[in-house]
C-alpha atoms as a PDB file:
ATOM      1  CA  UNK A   1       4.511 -31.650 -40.909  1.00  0.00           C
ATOM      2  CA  UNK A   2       4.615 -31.437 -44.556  1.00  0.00           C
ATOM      3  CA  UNK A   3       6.512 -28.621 -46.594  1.00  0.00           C
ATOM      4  CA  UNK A   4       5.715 -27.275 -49.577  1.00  0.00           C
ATOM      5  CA  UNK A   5       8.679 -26.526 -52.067  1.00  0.00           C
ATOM      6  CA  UNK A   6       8.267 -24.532 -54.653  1.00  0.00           C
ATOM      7  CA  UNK A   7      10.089 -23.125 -57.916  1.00  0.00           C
ATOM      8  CA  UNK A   8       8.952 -19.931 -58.194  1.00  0.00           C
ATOM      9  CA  UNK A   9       7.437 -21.267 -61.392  1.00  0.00           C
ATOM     10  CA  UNK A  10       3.901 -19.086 -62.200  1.00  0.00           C
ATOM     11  CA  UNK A  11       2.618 -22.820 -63.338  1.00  0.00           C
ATOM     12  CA  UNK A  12       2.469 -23.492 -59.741  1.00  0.00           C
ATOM     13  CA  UNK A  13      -0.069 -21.462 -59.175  1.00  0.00           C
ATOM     14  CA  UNK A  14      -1.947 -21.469 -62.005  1.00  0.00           C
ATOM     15  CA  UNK A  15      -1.769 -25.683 -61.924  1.00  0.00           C
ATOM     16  CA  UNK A  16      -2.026 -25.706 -58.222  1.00  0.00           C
ATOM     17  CA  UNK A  17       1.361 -28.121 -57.821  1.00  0.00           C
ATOM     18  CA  UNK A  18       4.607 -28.077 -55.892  1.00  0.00           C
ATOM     19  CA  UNK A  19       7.946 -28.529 -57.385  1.00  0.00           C
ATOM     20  CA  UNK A  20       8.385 -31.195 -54.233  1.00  0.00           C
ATOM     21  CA  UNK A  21       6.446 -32.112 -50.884  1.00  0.00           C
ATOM     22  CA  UNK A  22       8.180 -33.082 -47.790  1.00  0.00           C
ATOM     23  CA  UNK A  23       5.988 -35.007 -45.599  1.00  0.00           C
ATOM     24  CA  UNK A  24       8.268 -36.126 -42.523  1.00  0.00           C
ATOM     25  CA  UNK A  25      11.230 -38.136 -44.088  1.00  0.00           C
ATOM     26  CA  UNK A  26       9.335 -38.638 -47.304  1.00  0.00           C
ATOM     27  CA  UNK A  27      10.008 -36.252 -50.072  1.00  0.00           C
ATOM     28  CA  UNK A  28       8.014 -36.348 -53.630  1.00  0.00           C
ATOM     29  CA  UNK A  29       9.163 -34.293 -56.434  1.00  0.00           C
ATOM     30  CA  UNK A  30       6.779 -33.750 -59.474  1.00  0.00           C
ATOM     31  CA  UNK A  31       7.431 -34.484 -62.848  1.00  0.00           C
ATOM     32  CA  UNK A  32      10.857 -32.036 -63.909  1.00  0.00           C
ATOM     33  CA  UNK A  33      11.551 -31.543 -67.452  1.00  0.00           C
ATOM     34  CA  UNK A  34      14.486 -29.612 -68.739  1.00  0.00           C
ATOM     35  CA  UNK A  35      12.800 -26.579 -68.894  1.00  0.00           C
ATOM     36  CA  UNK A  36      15.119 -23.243 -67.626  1.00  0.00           C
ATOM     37  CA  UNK A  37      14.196 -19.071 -67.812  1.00  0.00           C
ATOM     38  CA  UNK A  38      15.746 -19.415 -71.147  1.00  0.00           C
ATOM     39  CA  UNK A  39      14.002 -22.268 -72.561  1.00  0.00           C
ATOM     40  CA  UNK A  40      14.533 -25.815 -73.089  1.00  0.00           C
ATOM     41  CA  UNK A  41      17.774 -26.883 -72.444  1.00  0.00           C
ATOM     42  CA  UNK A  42      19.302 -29.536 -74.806  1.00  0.00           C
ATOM     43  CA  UNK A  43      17.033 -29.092 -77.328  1.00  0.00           C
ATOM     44  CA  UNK A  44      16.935 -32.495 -79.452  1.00  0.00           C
ATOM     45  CA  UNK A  45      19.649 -34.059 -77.104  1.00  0.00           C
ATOM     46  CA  UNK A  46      18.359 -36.582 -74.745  1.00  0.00           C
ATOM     47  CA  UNK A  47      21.191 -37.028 -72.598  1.00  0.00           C
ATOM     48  CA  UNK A  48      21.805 -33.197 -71.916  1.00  0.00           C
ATOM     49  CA  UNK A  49      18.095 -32.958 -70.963  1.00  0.00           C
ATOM     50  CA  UNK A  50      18.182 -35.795 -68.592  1.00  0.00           C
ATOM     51  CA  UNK A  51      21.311 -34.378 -67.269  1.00  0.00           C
ATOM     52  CA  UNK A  52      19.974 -31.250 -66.268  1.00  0.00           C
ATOM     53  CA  UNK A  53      16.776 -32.258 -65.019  1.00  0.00           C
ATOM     54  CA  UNK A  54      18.886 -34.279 -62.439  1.00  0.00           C
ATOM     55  CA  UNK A  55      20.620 -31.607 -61.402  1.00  0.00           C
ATOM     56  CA  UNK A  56      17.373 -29.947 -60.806  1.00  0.00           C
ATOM     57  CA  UNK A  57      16.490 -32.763 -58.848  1.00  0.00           C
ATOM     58  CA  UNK A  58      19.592 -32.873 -56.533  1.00  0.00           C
ATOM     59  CA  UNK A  59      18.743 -28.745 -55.828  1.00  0.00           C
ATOM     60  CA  UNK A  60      15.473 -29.492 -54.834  1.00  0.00           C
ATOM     61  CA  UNK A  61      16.552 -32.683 -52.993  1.00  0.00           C
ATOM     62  CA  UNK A  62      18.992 -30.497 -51.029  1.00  0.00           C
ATOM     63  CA  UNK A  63      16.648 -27.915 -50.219  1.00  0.00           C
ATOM     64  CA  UNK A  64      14.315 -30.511 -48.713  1.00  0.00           C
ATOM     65  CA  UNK A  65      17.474 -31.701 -46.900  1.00  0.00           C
ATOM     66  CA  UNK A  66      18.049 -34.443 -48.991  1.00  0.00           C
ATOM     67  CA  UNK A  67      20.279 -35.921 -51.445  1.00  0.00           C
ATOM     68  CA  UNK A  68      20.914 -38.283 -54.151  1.00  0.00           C
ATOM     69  CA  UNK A  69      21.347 -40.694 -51.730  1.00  0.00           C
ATOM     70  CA  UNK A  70      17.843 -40.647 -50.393  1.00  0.00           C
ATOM     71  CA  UNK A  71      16.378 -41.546 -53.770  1.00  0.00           C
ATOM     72  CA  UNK A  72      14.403 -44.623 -53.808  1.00  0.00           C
ATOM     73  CA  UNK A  73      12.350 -44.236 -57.237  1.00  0.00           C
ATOM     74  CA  UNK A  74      12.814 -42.222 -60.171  1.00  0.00           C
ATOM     75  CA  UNK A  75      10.044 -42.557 -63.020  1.00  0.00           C
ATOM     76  CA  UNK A  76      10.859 -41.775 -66.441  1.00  0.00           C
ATOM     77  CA  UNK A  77       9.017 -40.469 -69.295  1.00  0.00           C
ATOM     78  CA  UNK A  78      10.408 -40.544 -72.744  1.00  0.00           C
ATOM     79  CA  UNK A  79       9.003 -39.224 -75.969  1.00  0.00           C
ATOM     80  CA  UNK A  80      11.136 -41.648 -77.935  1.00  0.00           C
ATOM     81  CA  UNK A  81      11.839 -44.935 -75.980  1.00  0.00           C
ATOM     82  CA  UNK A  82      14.190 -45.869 -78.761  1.00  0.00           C
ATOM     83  CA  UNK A  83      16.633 -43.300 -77.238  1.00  0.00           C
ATOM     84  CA  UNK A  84      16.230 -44.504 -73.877  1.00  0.00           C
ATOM     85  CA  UNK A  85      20.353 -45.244 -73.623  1.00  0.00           C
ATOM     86  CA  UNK A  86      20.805 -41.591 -73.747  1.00  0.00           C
ATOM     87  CA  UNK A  87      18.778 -40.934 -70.066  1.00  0.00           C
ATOM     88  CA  UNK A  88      20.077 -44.133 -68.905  1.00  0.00           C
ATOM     89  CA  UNK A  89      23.732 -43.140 -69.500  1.00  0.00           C
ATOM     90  CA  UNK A  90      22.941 -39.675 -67.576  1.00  0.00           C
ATOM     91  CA  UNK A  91      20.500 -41.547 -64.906  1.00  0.00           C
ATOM     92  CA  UNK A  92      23.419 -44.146 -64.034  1.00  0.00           C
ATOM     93  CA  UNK A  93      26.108 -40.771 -63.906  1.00  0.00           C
ATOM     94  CA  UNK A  94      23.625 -39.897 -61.105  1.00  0.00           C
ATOM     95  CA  UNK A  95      22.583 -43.257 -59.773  1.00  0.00           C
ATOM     96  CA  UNK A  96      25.264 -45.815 -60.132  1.00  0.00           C
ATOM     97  CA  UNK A  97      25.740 -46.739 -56.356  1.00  0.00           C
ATOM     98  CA  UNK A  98      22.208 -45.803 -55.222  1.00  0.00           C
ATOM     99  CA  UNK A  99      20.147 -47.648 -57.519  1.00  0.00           C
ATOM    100  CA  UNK A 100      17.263 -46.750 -57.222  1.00  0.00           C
ATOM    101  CA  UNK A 101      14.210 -48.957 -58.528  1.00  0.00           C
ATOM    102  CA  UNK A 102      13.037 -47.261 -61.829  1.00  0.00           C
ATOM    103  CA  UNK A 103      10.270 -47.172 -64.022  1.00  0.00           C
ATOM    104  CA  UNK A 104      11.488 -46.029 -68.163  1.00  0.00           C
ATOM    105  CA  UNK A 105       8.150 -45.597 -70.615  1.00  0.00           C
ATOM    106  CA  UNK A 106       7.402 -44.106 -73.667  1.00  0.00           C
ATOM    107  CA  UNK A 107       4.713 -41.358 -73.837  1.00  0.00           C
ATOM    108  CA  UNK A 108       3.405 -39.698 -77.085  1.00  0.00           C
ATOM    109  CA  UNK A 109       3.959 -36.037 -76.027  1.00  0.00           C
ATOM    110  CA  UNK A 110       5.298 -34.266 -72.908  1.00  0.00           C
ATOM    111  CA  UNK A 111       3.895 -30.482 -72.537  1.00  0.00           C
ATOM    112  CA  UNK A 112       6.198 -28.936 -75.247  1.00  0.00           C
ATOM    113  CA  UNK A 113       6.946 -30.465 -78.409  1.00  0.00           C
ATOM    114  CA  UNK A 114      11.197 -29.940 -77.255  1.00  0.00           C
ATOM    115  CA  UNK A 115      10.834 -31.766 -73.741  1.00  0.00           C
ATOM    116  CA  UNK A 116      11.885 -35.243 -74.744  1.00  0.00           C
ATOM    117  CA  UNK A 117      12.040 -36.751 -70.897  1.00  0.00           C
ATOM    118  CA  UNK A 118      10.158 -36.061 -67.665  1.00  0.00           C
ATOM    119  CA  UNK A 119      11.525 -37.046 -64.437  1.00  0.00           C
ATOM    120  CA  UNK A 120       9.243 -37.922 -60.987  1.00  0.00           C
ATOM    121  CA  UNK A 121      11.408 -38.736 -58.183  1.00  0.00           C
ATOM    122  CA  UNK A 122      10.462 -40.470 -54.326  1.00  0.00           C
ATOM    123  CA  UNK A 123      13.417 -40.229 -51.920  1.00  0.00           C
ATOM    124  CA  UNK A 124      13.313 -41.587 -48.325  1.00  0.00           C
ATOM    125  CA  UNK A 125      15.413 -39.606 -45.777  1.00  0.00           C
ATOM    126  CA  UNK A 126      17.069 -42.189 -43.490  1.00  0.00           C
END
C-alpha cells in the first residue's frame, strides 16, 4: 500500500511531488532544504541549515512511523563542498550510531540562491 505524505507545501501540487512515500516498510523522502513559512532558516550558516532540515526529516520520518533509526541513506547536496564539515558535524549529531551509508556532492545551485544543502533520505522500517 503506498502513502503519500505531504507538507502542505503549494509546490506539491504545482511540481506534482510528495514530501515522502511510504511503500510497505520502505519510506523515501524528497530532497528537504531548510526552507520554513518564514524563509530560509540559517541563512549563510551551513550547519544550522543542515540541522534543521534533519529535524524536518525525523517529523516526517515519524509521521510515516519511522525514525532516525530506520535511515539507511541520506544524500547530500552542497553548494560549497569546501564547507562540507559544517553538515557533517550536524549529520553525525543525527547519525552517529546509525550510520547510515551517505553520498556528500557539490552542486552549482540549489533552488534559491540561500539554500546551501539539500537532503534525500531512504529509511527501511525493520
Amino acid at each position: 500500500m503506498r502513502q503519500n505524505i505531504s507538507s502542505g507545501s503549494p509546490w506539491e501540487d504545482i511540481i506534482g511531488y510528495s514530501r515522502a512515500v511510504k511503500i510497505g516498510n520502505v519510506v523515501e523522502i524528497s530532497g528537504t532544504t531548510a526552507s520554513s513559512d518564514n524563509g530560509i532558516v540559517g541563512k549563510n550558516d551551513l550547519y544550522t541549515q543542515t540541522k534543521f532540515i534533519l529535524e524536518k526529516v525525523n517529523s516526517v520520518l515519524a509521521e510515516a512511523g519511522a525514525s532516525m533509526q530506520h535511515v539507511v541513506r541520506t544524500r547530500m547536496f552542497l553548494t560549497n563542498i569546501s564547507q562540507w564539515e559544517q553538515a557533517a558535524k550536524a549529520h553525525g549529531q543525527f547519525f552517529k550510531t546509525v550510520k547510515p551509508v551517505t553520498t556528500m556532492v557539490e552542486v552549482s545551485n540549489l533552488i534559491d540562491a540561500d539554500m546551501l544543502i539539500e537532503i534525500e533520505v531512504t529509511a527501511i522500517i525493520s
